[in-house]
PDB file of N, CA and C in Angstrom:
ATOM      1  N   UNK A   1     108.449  94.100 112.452  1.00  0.00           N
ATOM      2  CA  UNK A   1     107.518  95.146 112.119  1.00  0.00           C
ATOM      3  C   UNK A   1     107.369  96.101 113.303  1.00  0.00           C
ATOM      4  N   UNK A   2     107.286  95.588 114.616  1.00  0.00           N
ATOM      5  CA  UNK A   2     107.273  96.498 115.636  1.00  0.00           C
ATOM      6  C   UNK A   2     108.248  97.303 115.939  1.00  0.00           C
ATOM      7  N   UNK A   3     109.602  96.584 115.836  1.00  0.00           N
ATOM      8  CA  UNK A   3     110.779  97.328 115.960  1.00  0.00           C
ATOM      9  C   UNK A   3     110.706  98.285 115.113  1.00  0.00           C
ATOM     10  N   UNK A   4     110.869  98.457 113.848  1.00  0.00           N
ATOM     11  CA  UNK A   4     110.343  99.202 113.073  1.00  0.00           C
ATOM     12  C   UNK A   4     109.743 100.506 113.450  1.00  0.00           C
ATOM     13  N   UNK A   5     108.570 100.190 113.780  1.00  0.00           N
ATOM     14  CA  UNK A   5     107.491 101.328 114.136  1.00  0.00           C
ATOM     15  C   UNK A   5     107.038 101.980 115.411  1.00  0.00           C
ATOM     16  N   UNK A   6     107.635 100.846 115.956  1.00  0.00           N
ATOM     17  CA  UNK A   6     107.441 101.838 117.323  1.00  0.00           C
ATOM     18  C   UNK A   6     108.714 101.790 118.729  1.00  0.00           C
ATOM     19  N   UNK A   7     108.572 102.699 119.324  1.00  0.00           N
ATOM     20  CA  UNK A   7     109.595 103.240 119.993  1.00  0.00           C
ATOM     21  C   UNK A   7     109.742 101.361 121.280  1.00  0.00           C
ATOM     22  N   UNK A   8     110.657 100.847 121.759  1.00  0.00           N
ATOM     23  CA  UNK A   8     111.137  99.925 122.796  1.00  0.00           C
ATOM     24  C   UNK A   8     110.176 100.301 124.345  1.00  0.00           C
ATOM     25  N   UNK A   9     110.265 101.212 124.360  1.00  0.00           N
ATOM     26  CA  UNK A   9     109.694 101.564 125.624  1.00  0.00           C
ATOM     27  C   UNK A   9     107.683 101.886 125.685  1.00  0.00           C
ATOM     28  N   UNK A  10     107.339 101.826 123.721  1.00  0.00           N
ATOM     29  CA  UNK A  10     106.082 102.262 123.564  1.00  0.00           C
ATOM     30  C   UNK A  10     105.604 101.003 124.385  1.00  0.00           C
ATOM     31  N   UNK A  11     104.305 101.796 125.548  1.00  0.00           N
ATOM     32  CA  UNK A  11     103.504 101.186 126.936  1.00  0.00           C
ATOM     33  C   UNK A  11     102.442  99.759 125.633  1.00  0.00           C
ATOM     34  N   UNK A  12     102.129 100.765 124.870  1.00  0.00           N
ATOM     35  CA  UNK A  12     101.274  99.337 123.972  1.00  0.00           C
ATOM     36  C   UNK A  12     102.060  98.292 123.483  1.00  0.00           C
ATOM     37  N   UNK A  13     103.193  99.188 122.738  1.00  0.00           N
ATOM     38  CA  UNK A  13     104.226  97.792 122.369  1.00  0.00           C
ATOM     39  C   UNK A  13     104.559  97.028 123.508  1.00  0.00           C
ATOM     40  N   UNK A  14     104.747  97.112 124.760  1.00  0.00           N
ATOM     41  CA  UNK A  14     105.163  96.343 125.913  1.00  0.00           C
ATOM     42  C   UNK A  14     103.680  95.319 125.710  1.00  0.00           C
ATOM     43  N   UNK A  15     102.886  95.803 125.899  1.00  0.00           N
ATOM     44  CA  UNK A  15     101.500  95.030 126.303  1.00  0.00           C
ATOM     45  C   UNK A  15     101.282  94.109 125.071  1.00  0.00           C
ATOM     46  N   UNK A  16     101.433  94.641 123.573  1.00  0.00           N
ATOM     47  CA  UNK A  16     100.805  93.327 122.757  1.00  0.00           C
ATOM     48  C   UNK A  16     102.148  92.573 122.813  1.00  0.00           C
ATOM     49  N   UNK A  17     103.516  92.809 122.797  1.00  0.00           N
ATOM     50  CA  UNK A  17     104.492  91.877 123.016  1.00  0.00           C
ATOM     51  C   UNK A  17     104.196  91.023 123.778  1.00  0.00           C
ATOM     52  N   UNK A  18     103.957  91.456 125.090  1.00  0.00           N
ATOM     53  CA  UNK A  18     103.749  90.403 126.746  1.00  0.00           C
ATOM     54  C   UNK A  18     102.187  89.293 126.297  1.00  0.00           C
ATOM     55  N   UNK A  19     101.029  90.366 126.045  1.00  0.00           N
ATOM     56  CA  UNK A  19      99.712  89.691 125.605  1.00  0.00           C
ATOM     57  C   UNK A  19      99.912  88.499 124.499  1.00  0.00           C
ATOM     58  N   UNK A  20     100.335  89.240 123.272  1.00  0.00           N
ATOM     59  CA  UNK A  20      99.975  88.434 122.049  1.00  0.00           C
ATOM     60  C   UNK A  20     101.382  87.627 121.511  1.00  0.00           C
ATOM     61  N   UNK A  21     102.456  87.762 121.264  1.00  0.00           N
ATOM     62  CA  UNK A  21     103.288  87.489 121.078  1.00  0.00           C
ATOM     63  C   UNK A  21     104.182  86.919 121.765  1.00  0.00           C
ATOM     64  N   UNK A  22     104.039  86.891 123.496  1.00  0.00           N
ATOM     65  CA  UNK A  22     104.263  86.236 124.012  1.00  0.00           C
ATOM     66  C   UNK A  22     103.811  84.464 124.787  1.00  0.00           C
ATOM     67  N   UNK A  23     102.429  84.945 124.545  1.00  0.00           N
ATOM     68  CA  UNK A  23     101.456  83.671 124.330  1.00  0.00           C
ATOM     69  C   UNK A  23     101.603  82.879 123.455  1.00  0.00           C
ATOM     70  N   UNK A  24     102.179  82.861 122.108  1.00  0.00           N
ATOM     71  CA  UNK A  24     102.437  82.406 121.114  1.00  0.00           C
ATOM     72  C   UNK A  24     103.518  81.682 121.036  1.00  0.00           C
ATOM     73  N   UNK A  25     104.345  82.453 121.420  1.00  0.00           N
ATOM     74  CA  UNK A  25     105.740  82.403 121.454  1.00  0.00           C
ATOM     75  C   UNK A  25     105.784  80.993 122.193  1.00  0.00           C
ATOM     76  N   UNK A  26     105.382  81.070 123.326  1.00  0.00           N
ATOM     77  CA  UNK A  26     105.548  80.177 124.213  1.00  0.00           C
ATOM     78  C   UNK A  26     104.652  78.816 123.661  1.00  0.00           C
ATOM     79  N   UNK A  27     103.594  78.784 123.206  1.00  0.00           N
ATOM     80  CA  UNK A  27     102.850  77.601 122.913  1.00  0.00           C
ATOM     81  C   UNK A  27     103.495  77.189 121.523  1.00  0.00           C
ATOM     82  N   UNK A  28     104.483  77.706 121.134  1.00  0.00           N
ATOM     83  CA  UNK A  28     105.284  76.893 120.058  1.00  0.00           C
ATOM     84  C   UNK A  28     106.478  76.592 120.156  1.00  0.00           C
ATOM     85  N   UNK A  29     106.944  77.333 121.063  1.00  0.00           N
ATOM     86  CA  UNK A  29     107.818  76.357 122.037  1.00  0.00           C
ATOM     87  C   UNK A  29     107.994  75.567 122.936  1.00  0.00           C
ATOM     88  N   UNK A  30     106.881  75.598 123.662  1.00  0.00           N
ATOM     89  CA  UNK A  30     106.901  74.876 124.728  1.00  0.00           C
ATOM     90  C   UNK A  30     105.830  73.604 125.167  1.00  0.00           C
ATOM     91  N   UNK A  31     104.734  74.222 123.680  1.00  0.00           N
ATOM     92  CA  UNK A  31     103.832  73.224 124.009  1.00  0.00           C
ATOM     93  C   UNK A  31     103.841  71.923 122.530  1.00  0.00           C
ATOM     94  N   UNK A  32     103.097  70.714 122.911  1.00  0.00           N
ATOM     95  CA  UNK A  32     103.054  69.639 122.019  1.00  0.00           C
ATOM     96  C   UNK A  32     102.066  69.301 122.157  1.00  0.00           C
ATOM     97  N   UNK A  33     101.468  68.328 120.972  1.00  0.00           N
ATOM     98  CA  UNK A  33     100.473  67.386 121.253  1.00  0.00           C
ATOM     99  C   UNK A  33      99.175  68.301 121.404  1.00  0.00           C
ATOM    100  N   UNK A  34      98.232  68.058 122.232  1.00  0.00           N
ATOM    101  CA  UNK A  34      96.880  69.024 122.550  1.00  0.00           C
ATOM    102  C   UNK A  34      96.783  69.583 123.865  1.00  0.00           C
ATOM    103  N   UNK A  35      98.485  70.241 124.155  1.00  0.00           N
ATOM    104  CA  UNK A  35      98.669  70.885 124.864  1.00  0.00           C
ATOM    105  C   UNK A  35      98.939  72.777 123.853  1.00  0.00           C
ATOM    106  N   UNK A  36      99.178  71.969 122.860  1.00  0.00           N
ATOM    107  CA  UNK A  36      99.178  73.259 121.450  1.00  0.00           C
ATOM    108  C   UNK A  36      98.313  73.744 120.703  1.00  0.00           C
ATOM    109  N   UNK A  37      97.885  74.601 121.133  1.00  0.00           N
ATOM    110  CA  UNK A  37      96.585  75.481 120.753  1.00  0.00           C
ATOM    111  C   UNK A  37      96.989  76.141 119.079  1.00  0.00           C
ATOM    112  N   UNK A  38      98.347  77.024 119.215  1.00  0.00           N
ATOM    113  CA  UNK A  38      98.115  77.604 117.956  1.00  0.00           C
ATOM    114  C   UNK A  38      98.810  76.140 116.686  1.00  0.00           C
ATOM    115  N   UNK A  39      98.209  76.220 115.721  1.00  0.00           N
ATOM    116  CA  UNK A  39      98.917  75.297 114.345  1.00  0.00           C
ATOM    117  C   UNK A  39      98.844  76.224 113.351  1.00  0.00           C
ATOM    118  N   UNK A  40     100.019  77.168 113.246  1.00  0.00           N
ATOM    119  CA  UNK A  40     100.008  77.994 111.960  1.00  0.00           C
ATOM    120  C   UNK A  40      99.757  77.286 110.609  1.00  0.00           C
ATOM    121  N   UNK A  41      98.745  77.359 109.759  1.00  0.00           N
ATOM    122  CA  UNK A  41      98.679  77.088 108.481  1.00  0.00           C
ATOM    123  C   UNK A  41      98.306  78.414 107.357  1.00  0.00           C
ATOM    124  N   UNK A  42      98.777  78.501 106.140  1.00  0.00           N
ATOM    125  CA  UNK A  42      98.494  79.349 105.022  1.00  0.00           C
ATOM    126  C   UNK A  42      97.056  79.199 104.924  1.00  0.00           C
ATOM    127  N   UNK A  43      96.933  80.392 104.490  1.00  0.00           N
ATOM    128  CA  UNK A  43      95.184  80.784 103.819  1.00  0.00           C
ATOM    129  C   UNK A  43      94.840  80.151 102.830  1.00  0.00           C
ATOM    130  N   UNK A  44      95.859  79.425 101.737  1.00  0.00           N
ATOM    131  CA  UNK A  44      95.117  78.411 101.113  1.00  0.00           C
ATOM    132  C   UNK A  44      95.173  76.754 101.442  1.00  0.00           C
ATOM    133  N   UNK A  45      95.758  76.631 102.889  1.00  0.00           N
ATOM    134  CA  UNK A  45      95.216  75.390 103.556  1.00  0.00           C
ATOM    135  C   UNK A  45      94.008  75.575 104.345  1.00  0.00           C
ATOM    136  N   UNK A  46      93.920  76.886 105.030  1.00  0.00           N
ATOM    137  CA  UNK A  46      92.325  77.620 105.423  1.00  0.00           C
ATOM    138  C   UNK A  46      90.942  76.942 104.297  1.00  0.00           C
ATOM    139  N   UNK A  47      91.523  77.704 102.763  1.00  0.00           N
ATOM    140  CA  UNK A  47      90.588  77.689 101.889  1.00  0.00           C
ATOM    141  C   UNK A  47      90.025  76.152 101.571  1.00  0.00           C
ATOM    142  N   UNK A  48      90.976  75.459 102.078  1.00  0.00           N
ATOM    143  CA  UNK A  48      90.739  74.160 101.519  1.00  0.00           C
ATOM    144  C   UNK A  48      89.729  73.614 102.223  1.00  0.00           C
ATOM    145  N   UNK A  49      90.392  73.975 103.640  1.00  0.00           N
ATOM    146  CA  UNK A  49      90.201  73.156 105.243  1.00  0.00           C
ATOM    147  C   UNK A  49      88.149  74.072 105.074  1.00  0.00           C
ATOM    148  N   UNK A  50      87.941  75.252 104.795  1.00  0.00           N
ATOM    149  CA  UNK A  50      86.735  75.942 104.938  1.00  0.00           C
ATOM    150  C   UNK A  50      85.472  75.214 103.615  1.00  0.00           C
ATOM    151  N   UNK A  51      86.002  75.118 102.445  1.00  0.00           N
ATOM    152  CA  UNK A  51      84.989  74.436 101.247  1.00  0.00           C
ATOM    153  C   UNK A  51      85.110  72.813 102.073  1.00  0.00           C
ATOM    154  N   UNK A  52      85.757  72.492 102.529  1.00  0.00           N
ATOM    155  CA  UNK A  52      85.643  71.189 102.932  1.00  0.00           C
ATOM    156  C   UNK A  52      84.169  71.323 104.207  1.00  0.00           C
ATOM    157  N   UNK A  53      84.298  72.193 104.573  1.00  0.00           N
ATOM    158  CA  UNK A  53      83.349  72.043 105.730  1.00  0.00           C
ATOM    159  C   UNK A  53      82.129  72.567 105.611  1.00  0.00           C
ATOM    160  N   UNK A  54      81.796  72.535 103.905  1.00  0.00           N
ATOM    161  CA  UNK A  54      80.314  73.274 103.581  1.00  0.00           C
ATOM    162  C   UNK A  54      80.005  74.776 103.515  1.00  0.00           C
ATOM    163  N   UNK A  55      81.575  75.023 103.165  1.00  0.00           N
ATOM    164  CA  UNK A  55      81.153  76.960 103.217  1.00  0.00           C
ATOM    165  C   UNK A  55      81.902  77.533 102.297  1.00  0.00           C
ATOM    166  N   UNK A  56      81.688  78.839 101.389  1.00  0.00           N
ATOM    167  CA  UNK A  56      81.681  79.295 100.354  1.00  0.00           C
ATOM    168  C   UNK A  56      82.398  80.339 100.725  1.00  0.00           C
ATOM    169  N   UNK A  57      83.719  81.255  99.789  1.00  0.00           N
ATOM    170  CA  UNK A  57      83.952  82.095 100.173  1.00  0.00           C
ATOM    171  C   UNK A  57      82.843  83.016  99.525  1.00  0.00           C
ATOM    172  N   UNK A  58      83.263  84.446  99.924  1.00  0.00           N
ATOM    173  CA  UNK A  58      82.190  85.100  99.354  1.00  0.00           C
ATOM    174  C   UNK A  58      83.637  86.582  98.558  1.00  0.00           C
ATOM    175  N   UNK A  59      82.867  86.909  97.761  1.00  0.00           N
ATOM    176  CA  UNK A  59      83.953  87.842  97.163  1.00  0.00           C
ATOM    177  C   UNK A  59      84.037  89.306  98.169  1.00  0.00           C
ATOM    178  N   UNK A  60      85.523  89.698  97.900  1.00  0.00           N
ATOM    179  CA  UNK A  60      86.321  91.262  99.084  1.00  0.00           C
ATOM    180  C   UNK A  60      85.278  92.087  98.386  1.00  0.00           C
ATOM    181  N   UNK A  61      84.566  92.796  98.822  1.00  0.00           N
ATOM    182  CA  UNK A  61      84.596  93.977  98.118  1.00  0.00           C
ATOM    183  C   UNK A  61      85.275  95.725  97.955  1.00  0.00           C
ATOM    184  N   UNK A  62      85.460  95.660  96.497  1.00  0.00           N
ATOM    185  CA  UNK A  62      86.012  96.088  96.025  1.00  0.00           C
ATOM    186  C   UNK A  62      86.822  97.738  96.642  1.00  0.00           C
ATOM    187  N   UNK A  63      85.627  98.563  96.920  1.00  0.00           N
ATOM    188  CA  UNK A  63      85.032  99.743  97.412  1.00  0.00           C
ATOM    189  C   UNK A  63      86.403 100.070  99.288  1.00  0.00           C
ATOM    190  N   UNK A  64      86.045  99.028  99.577  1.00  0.00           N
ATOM    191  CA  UNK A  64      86.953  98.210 101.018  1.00  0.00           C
ATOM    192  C   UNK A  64      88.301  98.451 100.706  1.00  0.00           C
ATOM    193  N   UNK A  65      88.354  97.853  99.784  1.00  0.00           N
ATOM    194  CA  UNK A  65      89.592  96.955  99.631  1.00  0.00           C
ATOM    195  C   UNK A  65      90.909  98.602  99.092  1.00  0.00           C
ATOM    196  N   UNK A  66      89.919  99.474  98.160  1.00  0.00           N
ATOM    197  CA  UNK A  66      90.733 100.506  97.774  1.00  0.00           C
ATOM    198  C   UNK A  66      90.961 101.611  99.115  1.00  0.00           C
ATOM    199  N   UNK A  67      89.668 101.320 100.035  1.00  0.00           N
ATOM    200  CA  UNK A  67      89.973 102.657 101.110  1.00  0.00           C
ATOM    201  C   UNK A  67      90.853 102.142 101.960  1.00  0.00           C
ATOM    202  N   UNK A  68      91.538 100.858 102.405  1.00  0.00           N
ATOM    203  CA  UNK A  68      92.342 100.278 102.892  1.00  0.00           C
ATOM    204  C   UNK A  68      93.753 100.483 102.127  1.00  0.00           C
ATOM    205  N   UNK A  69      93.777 100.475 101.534  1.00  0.00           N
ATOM    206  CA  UNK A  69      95.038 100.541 100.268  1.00  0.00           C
ATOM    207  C   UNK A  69      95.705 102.293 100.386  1.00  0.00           C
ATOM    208  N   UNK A  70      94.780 103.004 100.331  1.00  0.00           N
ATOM    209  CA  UNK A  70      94.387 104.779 100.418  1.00  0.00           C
ATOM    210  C   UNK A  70      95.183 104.779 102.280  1.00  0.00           C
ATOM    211  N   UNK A  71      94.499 103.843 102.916  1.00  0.00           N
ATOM    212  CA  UNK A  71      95.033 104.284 104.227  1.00  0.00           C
ATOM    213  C   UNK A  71      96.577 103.546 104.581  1.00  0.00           C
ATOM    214  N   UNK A  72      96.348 102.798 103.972  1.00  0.00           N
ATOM    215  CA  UNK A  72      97.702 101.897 104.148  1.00  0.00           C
ATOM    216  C   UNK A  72      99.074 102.691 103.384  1.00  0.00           C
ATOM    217  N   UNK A  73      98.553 103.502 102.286  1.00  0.00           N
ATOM    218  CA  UNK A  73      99.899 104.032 101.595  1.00  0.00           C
ATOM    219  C   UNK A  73      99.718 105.688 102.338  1.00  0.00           C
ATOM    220  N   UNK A  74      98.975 105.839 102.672  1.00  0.00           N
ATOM    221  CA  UNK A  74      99.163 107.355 103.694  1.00  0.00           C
ATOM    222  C   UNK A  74     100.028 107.294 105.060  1.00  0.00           C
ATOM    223  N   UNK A  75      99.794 106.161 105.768  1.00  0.00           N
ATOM    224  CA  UNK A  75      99.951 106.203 107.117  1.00  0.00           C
ATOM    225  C   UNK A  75     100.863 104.867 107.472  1.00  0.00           C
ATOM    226  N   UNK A  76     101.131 104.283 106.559  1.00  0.00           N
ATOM    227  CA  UNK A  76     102.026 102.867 107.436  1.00  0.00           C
ATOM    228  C   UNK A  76     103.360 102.787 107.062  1.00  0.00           C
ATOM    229  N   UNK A  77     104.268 102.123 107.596  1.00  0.00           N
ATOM    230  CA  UNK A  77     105.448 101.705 107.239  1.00  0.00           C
ATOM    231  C   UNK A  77     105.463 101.360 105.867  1.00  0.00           C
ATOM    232  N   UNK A  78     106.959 102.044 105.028  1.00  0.00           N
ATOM    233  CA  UNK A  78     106.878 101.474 103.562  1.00  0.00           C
ATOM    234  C   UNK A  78     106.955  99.774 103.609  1.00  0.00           C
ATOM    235  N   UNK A  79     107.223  98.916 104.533  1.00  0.00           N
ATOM    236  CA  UNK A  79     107.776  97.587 104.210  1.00  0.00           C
ATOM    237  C   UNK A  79     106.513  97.090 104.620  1.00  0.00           C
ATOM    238  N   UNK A  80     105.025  97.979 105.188  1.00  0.00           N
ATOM    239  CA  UNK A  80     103.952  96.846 105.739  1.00  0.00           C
ATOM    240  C   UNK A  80     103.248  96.444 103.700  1.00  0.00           C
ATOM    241  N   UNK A  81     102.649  95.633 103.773  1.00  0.00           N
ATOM    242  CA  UNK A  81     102.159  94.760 102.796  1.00  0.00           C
ATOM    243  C   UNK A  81     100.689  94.960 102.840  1.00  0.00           C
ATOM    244  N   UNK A  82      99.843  94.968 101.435  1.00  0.00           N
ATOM    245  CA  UNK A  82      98.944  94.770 101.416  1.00  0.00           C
ATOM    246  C   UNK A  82      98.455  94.440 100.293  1.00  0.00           C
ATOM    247  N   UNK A  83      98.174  93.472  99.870  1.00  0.00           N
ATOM    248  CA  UNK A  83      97.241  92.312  98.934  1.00  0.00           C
ATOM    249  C   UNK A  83      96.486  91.443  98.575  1.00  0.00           C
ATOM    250  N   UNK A  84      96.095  90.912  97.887  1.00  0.00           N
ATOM    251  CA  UNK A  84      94.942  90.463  97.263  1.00  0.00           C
ATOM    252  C   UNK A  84      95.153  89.353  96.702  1.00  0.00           C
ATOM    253  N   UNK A  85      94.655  88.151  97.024  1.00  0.00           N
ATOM    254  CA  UNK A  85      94.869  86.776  96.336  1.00  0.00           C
ATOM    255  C   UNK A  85      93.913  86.009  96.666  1.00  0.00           C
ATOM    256  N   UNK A  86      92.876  85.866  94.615  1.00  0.00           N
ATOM    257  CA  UNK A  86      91.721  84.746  95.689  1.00  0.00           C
ATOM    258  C   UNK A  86      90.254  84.907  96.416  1.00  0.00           C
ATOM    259  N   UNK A  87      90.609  86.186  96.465  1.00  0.00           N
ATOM    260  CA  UNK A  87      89.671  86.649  97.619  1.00  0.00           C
ATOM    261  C   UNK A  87      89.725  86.588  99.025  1.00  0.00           C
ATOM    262  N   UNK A  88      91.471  87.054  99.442  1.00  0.00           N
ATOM    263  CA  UNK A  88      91.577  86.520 100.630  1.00  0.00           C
ATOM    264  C   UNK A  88      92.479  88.215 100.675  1.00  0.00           C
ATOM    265  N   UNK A  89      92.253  88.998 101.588  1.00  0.00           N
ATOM    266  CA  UNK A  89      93.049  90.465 101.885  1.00  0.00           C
ATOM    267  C   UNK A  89      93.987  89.822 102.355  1.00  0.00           C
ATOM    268  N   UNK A  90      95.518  89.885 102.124  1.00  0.00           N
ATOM    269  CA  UNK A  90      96.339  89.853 102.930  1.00  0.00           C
ATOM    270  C   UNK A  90      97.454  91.050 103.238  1.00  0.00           C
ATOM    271  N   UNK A  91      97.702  90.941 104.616  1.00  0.00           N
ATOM    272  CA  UNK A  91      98.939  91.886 105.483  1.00  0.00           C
ATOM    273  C   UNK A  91     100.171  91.002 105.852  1.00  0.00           C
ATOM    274  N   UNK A  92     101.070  91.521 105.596  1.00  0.00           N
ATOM    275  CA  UNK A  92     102.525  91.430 105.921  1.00  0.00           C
ATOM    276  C   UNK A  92     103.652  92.419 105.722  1.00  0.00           C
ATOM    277  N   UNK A  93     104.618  91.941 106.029  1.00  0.00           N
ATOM    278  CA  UNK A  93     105.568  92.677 106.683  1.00  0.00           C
ATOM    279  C   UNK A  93     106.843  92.013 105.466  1.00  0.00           C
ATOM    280  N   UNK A  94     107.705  92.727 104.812  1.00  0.00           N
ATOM    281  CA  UNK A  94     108.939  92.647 103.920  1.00  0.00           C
ATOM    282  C   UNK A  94     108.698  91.575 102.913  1.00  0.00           C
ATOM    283  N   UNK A  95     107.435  91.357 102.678  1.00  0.00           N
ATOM    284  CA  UNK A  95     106.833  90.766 101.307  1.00  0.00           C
ATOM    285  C   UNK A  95     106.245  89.237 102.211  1.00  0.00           C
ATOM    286  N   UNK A  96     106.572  89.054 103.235  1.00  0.00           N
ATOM    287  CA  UNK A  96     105.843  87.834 103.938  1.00  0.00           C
ATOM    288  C   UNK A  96     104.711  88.097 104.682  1.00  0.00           C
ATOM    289  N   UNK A  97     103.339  86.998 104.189  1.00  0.00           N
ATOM    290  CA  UNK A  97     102.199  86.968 104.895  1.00  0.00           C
ATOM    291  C   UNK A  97     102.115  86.815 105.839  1.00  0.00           C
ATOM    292  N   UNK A  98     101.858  87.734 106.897  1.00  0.00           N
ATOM    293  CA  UNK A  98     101.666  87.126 108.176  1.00  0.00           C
ATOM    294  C   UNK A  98     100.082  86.911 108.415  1.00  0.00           C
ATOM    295  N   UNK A  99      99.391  87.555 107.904  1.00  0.00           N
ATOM    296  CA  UNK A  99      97.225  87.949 108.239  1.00  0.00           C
ATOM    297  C   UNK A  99      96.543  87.440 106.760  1.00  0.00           C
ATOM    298  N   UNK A 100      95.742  86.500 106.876  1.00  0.00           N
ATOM    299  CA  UNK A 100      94.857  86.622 105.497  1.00  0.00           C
ATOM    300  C   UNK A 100      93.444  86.859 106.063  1.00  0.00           C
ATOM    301  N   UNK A 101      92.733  87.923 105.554  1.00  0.00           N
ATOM    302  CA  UNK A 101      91.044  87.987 106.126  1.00  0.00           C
ATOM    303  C   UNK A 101      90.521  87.599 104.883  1.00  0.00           C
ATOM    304  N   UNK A 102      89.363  87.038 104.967  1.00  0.00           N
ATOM    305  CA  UNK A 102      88.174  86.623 103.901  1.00  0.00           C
ATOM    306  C   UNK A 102      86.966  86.480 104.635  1.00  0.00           C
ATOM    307  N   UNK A 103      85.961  86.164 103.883  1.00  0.00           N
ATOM    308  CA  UNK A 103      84.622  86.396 104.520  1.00  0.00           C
ATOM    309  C   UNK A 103      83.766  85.044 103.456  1.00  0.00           C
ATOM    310  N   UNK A 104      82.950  83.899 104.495  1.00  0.00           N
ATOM    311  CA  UNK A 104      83.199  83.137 104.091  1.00  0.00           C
ATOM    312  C   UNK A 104      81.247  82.601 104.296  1.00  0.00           C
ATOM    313  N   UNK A 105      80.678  82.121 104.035  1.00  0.00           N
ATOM    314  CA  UNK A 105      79.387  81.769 103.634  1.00  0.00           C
ATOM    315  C   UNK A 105      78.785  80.149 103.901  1.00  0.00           C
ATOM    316  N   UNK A 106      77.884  79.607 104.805  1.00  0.00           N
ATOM    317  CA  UNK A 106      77.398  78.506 104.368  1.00  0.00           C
ATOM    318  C   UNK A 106      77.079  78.114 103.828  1.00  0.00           C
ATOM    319  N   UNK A 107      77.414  76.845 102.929  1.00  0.00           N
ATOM    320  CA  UNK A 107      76.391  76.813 101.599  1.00  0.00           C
ATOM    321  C   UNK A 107      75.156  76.206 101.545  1.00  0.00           C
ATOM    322  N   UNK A 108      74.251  76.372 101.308  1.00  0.00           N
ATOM    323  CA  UNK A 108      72.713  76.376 101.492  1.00  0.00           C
ATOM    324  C   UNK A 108      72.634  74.482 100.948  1.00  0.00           C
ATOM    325  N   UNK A 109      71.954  73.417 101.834  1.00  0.00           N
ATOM    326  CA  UNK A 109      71.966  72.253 101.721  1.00  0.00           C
ATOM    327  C   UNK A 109      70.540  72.141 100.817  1.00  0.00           C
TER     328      UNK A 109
END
């Protein structure tokens, strides 16, 4: 997706490569055990892992969800992604999820 969109030499692309993607990079390669911080799982092992722990999603709203859609087909790459499953927004890149956001509620004991 970055290659894509932005220029090799762009000063931000250097920085979230080195910052974010390189931090990553490395703790899934290099790290094990509970020396491994990130454990990629899907948004509906999230959903599971979140009602398990006493909390409710709460529904996208709607209003959001279209001015995102409005900005996303004005201004982004044709291959970035944006959808809806569940109640969970998701972003990706050539039809694969990489981001699910939801908004999620305690449930009242």
């Amino acid at each position: 997706m970055v290659e894509a969109t932005l220029p090799r030499e762009d000063q931000d692309r250097l920085l979230y490569e080195r910052e974010v993607f390189g931090r990553d990079v490395m703790n899934v390669i290099a790290c094990e055990g509970l020396e491994r911080v990130e454990r990629p799982e899907t948004y509906k092992q999230w959903m599971v892992r979140n009602q398990r722990a006493g909390f409710r999603q709460r529904v996208l709203d709607q209003e959001v969800m279209k001015e995102v859609k409005v900005k996303v087909m004005k201004g982004y790459h044709k291959d970035f992604l944006l959808d809806e499953d569940s109640n969970w927004m998701l972003q990706g890149w050539k039809g694969r999820v990489m981001y699910a956001l939801s908004f999620w509620e305690p449930v009242p004991e």
